[in-house]
Protein backbone atom coordinates (compact mmCIF):
# COMPACT_ATOMS: atom_id res chain seq x y z
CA UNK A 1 0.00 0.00 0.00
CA UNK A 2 1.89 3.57 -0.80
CA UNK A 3 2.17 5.87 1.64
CA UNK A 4 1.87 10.01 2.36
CA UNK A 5 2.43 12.38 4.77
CA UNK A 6 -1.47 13.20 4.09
CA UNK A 7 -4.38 13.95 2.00
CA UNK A 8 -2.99 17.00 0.39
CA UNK A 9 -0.06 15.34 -0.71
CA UNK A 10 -1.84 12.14 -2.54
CA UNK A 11 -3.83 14.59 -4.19
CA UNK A 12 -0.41 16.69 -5.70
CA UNK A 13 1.23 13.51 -6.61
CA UNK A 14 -1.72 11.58 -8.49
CA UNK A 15 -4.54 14.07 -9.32
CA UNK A 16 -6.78 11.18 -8.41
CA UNK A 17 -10.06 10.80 -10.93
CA UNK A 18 -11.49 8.33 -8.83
CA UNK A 19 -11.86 7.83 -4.55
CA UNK A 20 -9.02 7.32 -2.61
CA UNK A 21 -9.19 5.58 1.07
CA UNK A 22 -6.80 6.81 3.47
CA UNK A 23 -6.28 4.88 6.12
CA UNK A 24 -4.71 5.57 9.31
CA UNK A 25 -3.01 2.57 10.91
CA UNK A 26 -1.51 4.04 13.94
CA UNK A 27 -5.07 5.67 14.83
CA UNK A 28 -6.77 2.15 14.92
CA UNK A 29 -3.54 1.60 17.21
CA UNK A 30 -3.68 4.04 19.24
CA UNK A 31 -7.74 3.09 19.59
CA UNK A 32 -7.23 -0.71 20.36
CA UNK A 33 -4.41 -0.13 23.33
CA UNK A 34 -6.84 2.52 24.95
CA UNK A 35 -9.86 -0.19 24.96
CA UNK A 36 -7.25 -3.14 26.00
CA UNK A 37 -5.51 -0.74 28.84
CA UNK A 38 -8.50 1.38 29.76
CA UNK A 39 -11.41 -0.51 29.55
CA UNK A 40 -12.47 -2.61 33.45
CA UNK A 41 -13.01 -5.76 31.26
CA UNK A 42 -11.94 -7.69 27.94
CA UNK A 43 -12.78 -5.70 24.42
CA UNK A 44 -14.16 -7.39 21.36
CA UNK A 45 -13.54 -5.77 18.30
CA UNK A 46 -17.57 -5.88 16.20
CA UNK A 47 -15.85 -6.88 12.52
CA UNK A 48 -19.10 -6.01 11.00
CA UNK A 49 -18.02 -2.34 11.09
CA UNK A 50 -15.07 -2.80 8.97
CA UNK A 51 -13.98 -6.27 7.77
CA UNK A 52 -10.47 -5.03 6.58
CA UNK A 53 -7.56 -7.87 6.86
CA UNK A 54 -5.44 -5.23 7.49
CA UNK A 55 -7.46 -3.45 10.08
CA UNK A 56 -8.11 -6.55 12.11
CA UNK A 57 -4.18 -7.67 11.92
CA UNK A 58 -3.68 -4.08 13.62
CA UNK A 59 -5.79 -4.30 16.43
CA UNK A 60 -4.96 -7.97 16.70
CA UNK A 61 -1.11 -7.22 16.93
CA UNK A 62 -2.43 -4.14 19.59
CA UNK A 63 -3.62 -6.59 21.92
CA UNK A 64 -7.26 -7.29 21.16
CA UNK A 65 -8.24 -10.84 20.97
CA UNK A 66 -11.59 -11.64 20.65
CA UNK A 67 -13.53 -10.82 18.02
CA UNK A 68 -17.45 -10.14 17.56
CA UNK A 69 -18.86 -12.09 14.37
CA UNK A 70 -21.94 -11.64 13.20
CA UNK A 71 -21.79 -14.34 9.86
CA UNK A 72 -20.63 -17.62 9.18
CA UNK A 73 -18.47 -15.41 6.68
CA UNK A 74 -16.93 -13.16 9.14
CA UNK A 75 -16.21 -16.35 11.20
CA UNK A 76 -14.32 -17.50 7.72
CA UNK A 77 -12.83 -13.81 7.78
CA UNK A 78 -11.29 -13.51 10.87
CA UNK A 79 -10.25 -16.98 11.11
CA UNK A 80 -8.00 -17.57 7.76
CA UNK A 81 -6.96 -13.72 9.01
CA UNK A 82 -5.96 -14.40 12.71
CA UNK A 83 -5.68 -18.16 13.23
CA UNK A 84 -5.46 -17.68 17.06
CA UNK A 85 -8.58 -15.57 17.52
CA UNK A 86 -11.47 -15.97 19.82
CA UNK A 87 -14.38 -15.83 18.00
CA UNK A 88 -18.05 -14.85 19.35
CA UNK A 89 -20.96 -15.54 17.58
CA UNK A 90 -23.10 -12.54 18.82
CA UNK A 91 -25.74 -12.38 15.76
CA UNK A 92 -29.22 -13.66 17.60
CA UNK A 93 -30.17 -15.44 14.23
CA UNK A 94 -28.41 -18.12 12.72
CA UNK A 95 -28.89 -20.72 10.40
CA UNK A 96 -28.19 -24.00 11.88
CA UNK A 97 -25.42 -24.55 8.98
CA UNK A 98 -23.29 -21.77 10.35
CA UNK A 99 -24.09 -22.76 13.54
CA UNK A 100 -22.51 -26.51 13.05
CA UNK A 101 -19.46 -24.96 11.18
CA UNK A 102 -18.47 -22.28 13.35
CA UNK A 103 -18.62 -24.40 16.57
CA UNK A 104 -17.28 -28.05 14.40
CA UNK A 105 -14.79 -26.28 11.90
CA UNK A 106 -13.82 -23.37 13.07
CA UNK A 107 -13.86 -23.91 17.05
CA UNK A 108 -16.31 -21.13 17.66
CA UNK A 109 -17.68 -21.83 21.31
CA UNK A 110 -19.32 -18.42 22.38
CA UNK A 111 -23.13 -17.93 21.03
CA UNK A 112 -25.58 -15.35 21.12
CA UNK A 113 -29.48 -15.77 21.45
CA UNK A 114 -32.79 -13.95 22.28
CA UNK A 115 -35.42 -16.95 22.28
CA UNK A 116 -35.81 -20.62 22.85
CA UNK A 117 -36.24 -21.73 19.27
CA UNK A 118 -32.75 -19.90 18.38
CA UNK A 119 -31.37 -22.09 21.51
CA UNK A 120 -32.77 -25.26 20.20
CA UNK A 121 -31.01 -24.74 17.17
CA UNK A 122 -27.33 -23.82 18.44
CA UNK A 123 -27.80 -27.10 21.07
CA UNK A 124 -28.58 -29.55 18.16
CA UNK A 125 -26.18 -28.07 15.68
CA UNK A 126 -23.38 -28.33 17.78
CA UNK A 127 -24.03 -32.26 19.15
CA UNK A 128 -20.97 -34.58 18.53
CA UNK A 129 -21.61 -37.18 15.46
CA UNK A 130 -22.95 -39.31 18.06
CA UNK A 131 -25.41 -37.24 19.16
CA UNK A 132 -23.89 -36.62 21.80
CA UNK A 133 -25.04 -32.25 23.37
CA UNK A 134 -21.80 -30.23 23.62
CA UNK A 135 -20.11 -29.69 26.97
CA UNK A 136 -18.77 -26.52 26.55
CA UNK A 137 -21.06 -24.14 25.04
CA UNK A 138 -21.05 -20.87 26.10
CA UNK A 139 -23.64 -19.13 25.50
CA UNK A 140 -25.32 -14.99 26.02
CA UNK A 141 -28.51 -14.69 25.86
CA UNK A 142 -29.48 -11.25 24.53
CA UNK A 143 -31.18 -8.36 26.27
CA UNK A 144 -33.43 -5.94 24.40
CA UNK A 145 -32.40 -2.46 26.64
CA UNK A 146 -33.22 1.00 25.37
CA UNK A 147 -31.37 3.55 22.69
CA UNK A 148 -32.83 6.49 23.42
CA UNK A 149 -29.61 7.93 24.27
CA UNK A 150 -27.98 7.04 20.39
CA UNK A 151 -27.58 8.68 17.57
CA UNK A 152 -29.02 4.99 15.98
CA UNK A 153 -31.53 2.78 17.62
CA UNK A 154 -30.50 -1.00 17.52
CA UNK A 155 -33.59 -1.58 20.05
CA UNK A 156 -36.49 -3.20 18.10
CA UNK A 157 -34.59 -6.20 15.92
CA UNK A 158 -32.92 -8.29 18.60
CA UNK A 159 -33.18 -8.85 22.37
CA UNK A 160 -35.66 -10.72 24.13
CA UNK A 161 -37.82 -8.72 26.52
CA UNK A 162 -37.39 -8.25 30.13
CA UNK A 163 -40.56 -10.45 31.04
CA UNK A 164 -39.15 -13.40 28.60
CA UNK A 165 -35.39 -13.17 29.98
CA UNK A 166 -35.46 -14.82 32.85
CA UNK A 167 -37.08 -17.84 31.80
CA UNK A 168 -34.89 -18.00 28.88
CA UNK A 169 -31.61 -17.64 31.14
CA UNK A 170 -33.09 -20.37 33.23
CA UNK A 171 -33.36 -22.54 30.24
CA UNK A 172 -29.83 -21.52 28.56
CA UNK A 173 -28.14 -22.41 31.87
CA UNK A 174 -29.27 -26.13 31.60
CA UNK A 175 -27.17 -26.07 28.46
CA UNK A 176 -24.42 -23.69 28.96
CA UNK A 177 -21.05 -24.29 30.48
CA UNK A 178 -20.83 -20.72 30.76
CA UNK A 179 -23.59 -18.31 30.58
CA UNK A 180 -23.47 -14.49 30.00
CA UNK A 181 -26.27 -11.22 28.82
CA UNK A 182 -25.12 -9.40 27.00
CA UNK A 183 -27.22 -6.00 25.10
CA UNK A 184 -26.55 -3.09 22.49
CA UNK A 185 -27.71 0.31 23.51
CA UNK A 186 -27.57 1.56 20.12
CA UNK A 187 -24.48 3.19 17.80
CA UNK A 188 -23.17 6.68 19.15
CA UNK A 189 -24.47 6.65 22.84
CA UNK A 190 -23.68 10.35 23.76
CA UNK A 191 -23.89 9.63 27.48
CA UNK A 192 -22.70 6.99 29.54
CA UNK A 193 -26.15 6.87 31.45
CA UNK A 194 -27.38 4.65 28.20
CA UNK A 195 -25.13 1.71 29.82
CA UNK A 196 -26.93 2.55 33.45
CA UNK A 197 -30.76 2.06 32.41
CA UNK A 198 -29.05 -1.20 30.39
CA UNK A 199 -27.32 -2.62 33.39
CA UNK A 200 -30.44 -2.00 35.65
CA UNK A 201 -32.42 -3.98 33.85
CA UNK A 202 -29.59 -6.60 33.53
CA UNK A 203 -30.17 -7.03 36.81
CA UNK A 204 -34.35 -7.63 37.31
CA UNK A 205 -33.45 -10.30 34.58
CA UNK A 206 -30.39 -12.01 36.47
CA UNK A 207 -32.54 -11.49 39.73
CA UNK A 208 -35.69 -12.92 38.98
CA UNK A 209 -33.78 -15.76 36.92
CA UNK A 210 -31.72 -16.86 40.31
CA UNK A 211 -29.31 -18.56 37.61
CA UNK A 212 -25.05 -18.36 37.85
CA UNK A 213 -24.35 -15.69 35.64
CA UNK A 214 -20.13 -15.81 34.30
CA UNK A 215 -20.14 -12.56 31.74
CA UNK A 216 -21.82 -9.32 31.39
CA UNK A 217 -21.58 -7.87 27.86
CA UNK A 218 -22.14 -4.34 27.52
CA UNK A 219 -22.16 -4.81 23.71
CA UNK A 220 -21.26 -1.73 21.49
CA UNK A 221 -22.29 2.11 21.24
CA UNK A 222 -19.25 3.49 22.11
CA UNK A 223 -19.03 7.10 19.93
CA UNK A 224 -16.59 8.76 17.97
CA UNK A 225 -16.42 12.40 17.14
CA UNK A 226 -18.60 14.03 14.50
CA UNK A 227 -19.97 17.41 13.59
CA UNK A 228 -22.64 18.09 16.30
CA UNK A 229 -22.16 14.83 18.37
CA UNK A 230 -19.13 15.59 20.53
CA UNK A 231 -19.23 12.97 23.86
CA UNK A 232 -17.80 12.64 27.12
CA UNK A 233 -14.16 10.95 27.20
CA UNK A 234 -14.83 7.27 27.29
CA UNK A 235 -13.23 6.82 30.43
CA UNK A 236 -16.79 8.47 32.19
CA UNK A 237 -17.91 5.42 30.29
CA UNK A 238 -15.50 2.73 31.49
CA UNK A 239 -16.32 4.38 34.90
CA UNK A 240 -20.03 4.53 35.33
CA UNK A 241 -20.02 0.52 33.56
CA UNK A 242 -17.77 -0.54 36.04
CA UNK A 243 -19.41 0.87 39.47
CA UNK A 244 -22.97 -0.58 38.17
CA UNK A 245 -21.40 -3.92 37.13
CA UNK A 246 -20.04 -4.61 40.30
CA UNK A 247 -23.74 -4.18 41.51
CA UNK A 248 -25.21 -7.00 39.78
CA UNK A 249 -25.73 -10.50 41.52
CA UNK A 250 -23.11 -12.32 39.20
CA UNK A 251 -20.48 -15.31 39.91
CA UNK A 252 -17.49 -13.75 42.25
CA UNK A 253 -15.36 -14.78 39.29
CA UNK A 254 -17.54 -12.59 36.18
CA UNK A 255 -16.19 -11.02 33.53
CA UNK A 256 -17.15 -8.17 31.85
CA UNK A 257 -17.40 -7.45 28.24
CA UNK A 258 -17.59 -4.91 25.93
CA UNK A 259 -17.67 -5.01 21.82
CA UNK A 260 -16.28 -1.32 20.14
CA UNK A 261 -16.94 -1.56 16.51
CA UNK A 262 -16.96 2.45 15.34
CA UNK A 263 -14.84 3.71 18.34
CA UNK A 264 -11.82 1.00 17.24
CA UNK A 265 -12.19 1.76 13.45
CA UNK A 266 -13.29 5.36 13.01
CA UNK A 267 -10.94 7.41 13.09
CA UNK A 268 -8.68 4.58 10.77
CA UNK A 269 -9.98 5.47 7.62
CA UNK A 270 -11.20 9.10 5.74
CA UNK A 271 -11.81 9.48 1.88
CA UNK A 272 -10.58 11.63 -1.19
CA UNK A 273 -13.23 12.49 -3.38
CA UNK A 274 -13.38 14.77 -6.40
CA UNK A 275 -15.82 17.43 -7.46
CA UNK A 276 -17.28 16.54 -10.60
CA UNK A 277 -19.80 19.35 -11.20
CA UNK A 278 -21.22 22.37 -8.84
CA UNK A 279 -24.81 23.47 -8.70
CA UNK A 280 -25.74 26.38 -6.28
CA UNK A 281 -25.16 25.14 -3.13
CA UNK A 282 -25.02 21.41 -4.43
CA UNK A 283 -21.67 19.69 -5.64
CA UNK A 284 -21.73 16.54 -7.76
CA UNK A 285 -18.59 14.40 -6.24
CA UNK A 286 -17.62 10.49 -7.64
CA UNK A 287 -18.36 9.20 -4.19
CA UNK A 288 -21.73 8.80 -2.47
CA UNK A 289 -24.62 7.03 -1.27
CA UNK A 290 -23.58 3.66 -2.96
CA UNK A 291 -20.01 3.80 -1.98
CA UNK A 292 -18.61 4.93 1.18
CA UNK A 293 -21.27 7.73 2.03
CA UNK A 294 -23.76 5.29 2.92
CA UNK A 295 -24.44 6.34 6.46
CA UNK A 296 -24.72 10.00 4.98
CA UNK A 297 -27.34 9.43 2.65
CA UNK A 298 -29.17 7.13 4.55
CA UNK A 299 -28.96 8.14 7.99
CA UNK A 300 -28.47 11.55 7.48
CA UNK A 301 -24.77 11.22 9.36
CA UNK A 302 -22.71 14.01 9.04
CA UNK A 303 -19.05 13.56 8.54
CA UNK A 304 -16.34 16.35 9.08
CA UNK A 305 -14.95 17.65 5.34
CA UNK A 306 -12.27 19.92 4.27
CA UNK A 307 -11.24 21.51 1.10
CA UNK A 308 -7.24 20.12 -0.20
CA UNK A 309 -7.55 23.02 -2.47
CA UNK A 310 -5.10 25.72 -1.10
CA UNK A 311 -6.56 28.05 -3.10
CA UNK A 312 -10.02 28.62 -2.12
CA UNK A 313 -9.96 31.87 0.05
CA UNK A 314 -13.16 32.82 0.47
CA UNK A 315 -15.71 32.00 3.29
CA UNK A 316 -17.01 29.03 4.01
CA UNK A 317 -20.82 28.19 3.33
CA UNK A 318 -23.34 24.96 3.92
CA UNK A 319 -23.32 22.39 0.27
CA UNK A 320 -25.21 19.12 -0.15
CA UNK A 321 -23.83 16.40 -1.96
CA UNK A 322 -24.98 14.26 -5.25
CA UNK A 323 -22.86 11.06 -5.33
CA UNK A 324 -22.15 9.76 -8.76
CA UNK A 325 -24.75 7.39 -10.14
CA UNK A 326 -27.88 8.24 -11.87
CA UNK A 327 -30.32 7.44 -8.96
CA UNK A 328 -31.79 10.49 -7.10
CA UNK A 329 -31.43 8.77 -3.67
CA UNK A 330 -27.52 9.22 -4.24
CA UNK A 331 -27.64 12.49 -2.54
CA UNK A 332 -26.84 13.90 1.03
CA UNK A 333 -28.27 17.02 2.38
CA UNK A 334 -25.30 17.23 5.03
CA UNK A 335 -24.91 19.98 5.32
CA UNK A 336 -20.95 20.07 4.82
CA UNK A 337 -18.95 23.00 5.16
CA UNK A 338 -16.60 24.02 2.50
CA UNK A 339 -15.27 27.51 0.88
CA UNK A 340 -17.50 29.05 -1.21
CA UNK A 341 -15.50 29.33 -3.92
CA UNK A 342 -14.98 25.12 -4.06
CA UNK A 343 -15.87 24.35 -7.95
CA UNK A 344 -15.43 21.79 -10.40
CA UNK A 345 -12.13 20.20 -10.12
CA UNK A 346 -11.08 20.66 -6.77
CA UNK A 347 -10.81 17.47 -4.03
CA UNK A 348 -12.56 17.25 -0.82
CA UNK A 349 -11.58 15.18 2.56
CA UNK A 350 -13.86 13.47 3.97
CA UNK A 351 -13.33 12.50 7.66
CA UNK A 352 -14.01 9.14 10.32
CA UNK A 353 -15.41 6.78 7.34
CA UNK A 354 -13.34 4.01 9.26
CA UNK A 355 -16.52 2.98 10.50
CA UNK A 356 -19.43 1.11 8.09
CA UNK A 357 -17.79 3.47 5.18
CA UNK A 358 -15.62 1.44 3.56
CA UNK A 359 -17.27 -1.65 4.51
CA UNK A 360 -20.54 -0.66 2.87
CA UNK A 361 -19.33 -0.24 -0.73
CA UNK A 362 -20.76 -1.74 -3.30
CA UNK A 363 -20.23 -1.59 -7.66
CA UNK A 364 -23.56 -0.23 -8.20
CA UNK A 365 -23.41 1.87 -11.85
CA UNK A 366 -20.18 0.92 -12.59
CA UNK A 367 -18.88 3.10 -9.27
CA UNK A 368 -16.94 1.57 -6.66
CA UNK A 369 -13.67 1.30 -7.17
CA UNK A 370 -11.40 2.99 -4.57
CA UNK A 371 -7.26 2.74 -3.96
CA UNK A 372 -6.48 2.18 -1.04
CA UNK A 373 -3.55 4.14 0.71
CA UNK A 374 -1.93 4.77 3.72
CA UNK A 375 -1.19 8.14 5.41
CA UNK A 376 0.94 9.52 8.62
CA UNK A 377 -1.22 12.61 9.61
CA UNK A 378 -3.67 12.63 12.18
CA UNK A 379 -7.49 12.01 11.38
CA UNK A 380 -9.74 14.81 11.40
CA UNK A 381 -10.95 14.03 14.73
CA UNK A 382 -9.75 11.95 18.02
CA UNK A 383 -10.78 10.43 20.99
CA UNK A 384 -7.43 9.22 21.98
CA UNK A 385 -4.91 11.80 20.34
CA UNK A 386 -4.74 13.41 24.22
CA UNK A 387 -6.80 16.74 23.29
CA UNK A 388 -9.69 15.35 25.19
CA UNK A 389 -8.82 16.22 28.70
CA UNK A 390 -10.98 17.74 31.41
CA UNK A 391 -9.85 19.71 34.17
CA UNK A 392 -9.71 17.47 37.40
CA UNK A 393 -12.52 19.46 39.48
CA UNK A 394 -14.71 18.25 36.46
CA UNK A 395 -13.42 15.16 36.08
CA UNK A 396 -16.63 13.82 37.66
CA UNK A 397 -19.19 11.34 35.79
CA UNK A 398 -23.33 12.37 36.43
CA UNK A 399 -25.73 9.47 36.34
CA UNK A 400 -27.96 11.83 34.19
């Protein structure tokens, strides 16, 4: 992969006609130690928000271990990739066939599940040839907890519901070597309190269950920085989860879990795109909904941007975005500040697509295609770069 001092400079060397992906390996460095020295527990990495090989040897070689599958193809993934992972299972709805090869192939023992029927099925897919139930299953039975704190709900598709969760653990420990619950409080929590109301209810469920409980999984939602979404330092969060953890009636010996997907991979990754055309206040550029702009066409996300033009002098103004195929849905409103001189021609960074950009591509029109290079500079935004201090007398975390 080449490499540059930073966007600017790939730009003045190739005049790029198509997207370029920067990525950032020391950021997704710097991200993994902080989780695996910071965080009161053991940090999966969620592959679903970007698959990379290169991006999961990183954080691998940074100290994070076990990994937080969601398909029988990211189990393929991260196996042929890191041979001595731990995988996790943590999708709630498998089909028996990934089931069996996961736990017979590729020595997946950790499964996630938010009903009986989904039980039934790992227990029978993972019997011996003889018929024989597996001994050491270990299995985390899913939550449903609110996300009204997130930017992005993940609260109506999984998770069992507090009335059906303790007969469910009940059941699960017959069949578990290990049991955990584990929950997702929804992507870009901007307070820690999201983990509180989660954890609370984590433990009606263990309580009225009266069932051994060995993890606590605190699942994802972890932010990054963005335009208008600027959180607390994740160490309020590592804070407030481990105070309410050690109030739950768990095994002396529990661990606690957590699975960072867009807080490890974030800041890894930003994009070069081109301006093919401006319109008033809209610019036409050869990236967009279809490629890596996904989340900002479809969730209305906004991304940091900057001009690499050092030319453009005048003030800066709000512009919308077309990307480049010939459906109208290719088009984000942002808005995205840029000098309002930017025309035709000129290349635009776009920040903290390490997260669901990259890995959301697809060829649609033709479009797609995207070099991938590797650059020194910091990314547009940080969590972990140090500038996200607070002055001891407010070094306090609120429970509201």
């Amino acid at each position: 992969m080449p490499h540059f001092p930073d966007a600017k400079a790939v730009v003045r060397a190739l005049s790029p006609d198509e997207p370029i992906i920067l990525n950032r390996p020391h950021a997704a460095a710097r991200a993994a130690r902080f989780f695996v020295e910071k965080f009161p527990g053991k940090s999966l990495y969620a592959v679903k928000a970007n698959p990379s090989p290169d991006l999961l040897q990183i954080l691998w070689d940074n100290g994070v271990t076990h990994y937080d599958v969601a398909s029988i193809a990211e189990v393929r993934l991260v196996r042929a990739t890191l041979p001595d992972a731990i995988l996790c299972f943590m999708h709630p709805v498998k089909a028996p066939s990934a089931i069996r090869e996961a736990y017979h192939t590729h020595g997946v023992k950790t499964f996630s599940l938010d009903s009986a029927e989904e039980l039934e099925k790992i227990v029978e897919a993972c019997r011996s040839e003889d018929g024989e139930p597996a001994q050491d299953l270990r299995l985390c039975v899913r939550l449903r907890v609110s996300s009204e704190y997130s930017e992005l709900s993940l609260a109506s598709k999984f998770g069992c519901d507090l009335t059906e969760a303790p007969e469910l653990l009940q059941q699960a420990r017959q069949h578990a070597d290990w049991l955990g619950v584990c929950f997702h409080v929804g992507s870009q929590a901007m307070t820690p309190f999201a983990y509180v109301q989660a954890l609370e209810r984590v433990r009606i469920a263990i309580g009225e269950a009266s069932v051994v409980i060995d993890m606590i999984d605190v699942g994802g939602g972890f932010p990054s920085v963005y335009p208008g979404m600027e959180p607390p330092p994740l160490e309020d969060y590592f804070q407030i989860i481990h105070q309410n953890f050690y109030n739950l009636p768990v095994a002396y010996n529990a661990e606690l879990w957590c699975e960072p997907g867009r807080a490890l991979c974030a800041e890894y990754s930003s994009l070069i795109v081109k301006v093919e055309k401006r319109r008033g206040e809209e610019l036409y550029i050869n990236d967009g909904a279809y490629g890596a702009l996904f989340d900002a066409a479809h969730v209305d996300w906004k991304f940091p941007v900057r001009a690499l033009e050092d030319d453009l002098i005048k003030p800066e103004m709000d512009f919308a975005f077309y990307g480049p195929t010939c459906d109208d849905a290719d088009y984000m409103q942002g808005p995205f500040v840029l000098p309002e001189d930017i025309q035709a021609g000129d290349y635009i960074e776009i920040g903290m697509l390490g997260a669901y950009g990259a890995a959301m591509k697809t060829d649609f029109n033709g479009f797609g295609a995207a070099e991938r290079i590797v650059v020194t500079d910091e990314p547009m935004a940080s969590l972990y770069d140090g500038s996200r201090t607070r002055p001891a007398a407010d070094n306090v975390v609120s429970l509201r």
